[in-house]
Protein backbone atom coordinates (compact mmCIF):
# COMPACT_ATOMS: atom_id res chain seq x y z
CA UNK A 1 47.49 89.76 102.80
CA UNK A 2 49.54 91.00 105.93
CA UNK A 3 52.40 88.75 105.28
CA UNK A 4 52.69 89.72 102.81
CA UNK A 5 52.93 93.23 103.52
CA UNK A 6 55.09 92.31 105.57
CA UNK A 7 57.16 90.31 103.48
CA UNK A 8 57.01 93.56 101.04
CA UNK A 9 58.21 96.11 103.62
CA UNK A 10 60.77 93.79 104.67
CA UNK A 11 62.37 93.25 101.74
CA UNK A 12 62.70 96.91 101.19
CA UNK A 13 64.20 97.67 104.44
CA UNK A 14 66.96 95.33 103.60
CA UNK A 15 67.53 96.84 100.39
CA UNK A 16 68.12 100.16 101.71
CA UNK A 17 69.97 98.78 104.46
CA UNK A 18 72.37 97.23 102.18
CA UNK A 19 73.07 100.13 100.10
CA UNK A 20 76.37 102.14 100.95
CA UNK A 21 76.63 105.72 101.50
CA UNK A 22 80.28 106.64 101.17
CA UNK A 23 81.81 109.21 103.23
CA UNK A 24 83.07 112.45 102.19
CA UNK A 25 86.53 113.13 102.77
CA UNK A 26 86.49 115.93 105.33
CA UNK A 27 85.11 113.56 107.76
CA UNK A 28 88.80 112.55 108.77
CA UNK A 29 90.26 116.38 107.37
CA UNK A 30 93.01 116.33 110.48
CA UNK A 31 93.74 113.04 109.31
CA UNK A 32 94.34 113.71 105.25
CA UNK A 33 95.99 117.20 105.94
CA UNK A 34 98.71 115.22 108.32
CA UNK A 35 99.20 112.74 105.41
CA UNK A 36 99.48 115.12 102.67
CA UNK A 37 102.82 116.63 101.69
CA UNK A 38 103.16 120.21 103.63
CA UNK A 39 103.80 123.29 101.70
CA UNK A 40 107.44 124.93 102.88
CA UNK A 41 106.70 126.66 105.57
CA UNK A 42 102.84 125.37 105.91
CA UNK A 43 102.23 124.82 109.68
CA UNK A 44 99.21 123.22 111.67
CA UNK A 45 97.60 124.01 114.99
CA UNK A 46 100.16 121.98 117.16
CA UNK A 47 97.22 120.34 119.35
CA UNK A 48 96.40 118.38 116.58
CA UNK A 49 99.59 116.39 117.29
CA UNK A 50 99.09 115.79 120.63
CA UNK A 51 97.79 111.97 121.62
CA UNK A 52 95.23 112.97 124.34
CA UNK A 53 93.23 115.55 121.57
CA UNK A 54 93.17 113.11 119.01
CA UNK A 55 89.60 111.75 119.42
CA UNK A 56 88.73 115.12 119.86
CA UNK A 57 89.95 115.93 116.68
CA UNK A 58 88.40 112.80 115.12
CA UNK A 59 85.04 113.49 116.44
CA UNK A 60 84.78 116.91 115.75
CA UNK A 61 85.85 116.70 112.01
CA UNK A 62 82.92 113.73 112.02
CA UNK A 63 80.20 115.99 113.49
CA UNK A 64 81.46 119.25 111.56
CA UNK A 65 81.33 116.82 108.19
CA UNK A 66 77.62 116.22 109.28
CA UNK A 67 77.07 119.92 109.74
CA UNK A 68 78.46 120.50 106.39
CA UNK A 69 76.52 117.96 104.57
CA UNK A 70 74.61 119.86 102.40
CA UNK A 71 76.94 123.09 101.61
CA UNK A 72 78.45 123.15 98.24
CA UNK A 73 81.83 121.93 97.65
CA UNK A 74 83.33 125.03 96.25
CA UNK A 75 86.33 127.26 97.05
CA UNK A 76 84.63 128.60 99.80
CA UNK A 77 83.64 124.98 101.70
CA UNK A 78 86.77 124.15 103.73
CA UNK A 79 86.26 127.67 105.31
CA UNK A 80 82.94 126.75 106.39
CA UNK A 81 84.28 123.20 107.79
CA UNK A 82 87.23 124.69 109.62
CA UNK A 83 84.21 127.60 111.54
CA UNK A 84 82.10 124.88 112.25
CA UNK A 85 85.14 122.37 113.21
CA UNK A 86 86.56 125.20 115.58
CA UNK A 87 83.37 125.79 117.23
CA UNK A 88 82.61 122.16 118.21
CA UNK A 89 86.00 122.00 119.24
CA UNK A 90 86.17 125.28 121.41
CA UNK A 91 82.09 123.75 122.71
CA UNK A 92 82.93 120.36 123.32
CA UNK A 93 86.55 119.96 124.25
CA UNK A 94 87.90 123.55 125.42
CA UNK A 95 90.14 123.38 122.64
CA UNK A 96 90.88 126.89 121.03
CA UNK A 97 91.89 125.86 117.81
CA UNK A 98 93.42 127.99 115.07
CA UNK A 99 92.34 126.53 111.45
CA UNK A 100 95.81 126.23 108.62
CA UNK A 101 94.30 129.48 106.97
CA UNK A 102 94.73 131.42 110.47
CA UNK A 103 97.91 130.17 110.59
CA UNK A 104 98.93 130.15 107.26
CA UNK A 105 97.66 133.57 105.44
CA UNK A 106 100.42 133.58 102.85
CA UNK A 107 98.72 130.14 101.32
CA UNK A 108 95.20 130.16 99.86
CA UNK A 109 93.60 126.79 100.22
CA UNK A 110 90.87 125.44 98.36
CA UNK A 111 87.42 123.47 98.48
CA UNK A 112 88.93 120.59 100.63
CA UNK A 113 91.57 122.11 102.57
CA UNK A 114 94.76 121.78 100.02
CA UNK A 115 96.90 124.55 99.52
CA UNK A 116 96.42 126.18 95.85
CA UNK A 117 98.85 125.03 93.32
CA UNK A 118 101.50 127.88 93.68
CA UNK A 119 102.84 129.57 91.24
CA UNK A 120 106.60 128.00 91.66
CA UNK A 121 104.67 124.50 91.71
CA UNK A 122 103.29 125.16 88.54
CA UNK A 123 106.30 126.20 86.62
CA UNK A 124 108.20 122.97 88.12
CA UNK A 125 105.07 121.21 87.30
CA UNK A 126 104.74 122.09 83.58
CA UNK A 127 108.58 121.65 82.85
CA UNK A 128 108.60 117.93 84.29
CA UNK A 129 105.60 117.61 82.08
CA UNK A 130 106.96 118.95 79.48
CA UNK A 131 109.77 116.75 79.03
CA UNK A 132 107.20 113.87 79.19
CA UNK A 133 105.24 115.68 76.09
CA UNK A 134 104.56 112.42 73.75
CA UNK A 135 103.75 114.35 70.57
CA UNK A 136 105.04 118.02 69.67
CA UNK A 137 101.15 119.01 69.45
CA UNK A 138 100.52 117.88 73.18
CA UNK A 139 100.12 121.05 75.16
CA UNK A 140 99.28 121.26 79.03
CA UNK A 141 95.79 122.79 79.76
CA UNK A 142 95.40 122.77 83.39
CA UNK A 143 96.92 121.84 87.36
CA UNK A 144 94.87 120.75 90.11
CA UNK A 145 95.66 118.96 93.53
CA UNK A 146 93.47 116.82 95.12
CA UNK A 147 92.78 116.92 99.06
CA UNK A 148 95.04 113.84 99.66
CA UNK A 149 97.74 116.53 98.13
CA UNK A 150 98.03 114.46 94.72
CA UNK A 151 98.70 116.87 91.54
CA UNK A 152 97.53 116.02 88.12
CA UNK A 153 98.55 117.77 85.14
CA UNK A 154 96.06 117.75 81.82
CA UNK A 155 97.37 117.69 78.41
CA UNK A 156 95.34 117.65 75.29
CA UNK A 157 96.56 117.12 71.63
CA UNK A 158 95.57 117.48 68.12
CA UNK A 159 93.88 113.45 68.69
CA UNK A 160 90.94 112.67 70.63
CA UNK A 161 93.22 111.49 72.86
CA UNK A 162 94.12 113.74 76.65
CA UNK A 163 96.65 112.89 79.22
CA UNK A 164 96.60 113.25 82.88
CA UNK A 165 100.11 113.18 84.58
CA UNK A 166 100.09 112.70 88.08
CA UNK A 167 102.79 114.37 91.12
CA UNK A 168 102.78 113.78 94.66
CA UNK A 169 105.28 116.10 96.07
CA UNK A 170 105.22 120.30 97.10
CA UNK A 171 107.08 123.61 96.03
CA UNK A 172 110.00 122.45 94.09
CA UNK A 173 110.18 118.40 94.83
CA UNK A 174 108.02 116.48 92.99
CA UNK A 175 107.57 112.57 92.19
CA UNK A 176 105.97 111.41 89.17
CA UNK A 177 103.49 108.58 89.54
CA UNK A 178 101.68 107.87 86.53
CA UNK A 179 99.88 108.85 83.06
CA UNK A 180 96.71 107.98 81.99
CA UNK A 181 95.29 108.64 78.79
CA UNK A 182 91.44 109.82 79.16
CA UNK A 183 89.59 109.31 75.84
CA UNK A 184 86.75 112.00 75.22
């Protein structure tokens, strides 16, 4: 009977053990914001470049993703990151840190630290998209941009059939990627 208890709790244990828990993004934020196109005029905290700070940039966007686990992932939870990140930082590594939206007030960023479509990105956005249009009774119904700084553009018709055009670029320079058609 204890073997196979044993047996039993084993078996579980390696079933957990082998399930994945993938990371949210923000764990490497520094990381994705550097890779991401930069608004014009969008500027970082220039410590983040420097070699020496880099694993304390690394480890404090770990432990502040940790801190973070359980907040909702709304407009508001890249603000809560970057308080936590700059605390750990300031803690830990004597590093007095200014977050983008310190340095950047002119840009309002949203739930993963991208900048909010602007308003000249959106105009540019819609008129490459609307030369792309493949029916007359396609119309574009929304803009969002993703925390690796990807843009996708969603178009429904008069079908069952909606689009999703996808940018990488900023402000007025944009490259088109791809469309997918997303069937309801």
């Amino acid at each position: 009977m204890k073997l196979i208890q044993i047996l039993i709790l084993s078996i579980l244990l390696l079933s957990c053990a082998s399930k994945v828990i993938s990371r949210d993004p923000v764990y490497r934020e520094t990381e994705l914001r550097h890779s991401r196109f930069q608004l014009d005029g969008e500027i970082f905290d220039s410590q983040e470049y420097q070699v020496e700070l880099k694993s304390a940039f690394v480890k404090s966007d770990l432990e502040a993703e940790r801190a973070v686990a359980n907040t909702p992932r709304n407009e508001n939870f890249i603000f809560k990151f970057w308080a936590i990140k700059k605390k750990i930082l300031k803690a830990k590594y004597s590093i007095s840190w200014s977050s983008p939206s310190e340095l950047n007030p002119s840009i309002s960023y949203e739930n993963y630290g991208q900048p909010k479509i602007t308003e000249i990105e959106r105009r540019t956005l819609f008129e490459l998209v609307s030369a792309r249009l493949e029916s007359s009774s396609e119309y574009i119904i929304g803009a969002t941009r993703d925390y690796r700084g990807v843009v996708y553009i969603s178009t429904r018709g008069n079908s069952d059939v909606s689009r999703q055009y996808t940018f990488a670029g900023h402000d007025k320079a944009w490259n088109f990627l791809s469309v997918g058609i997303i069937e309801e």
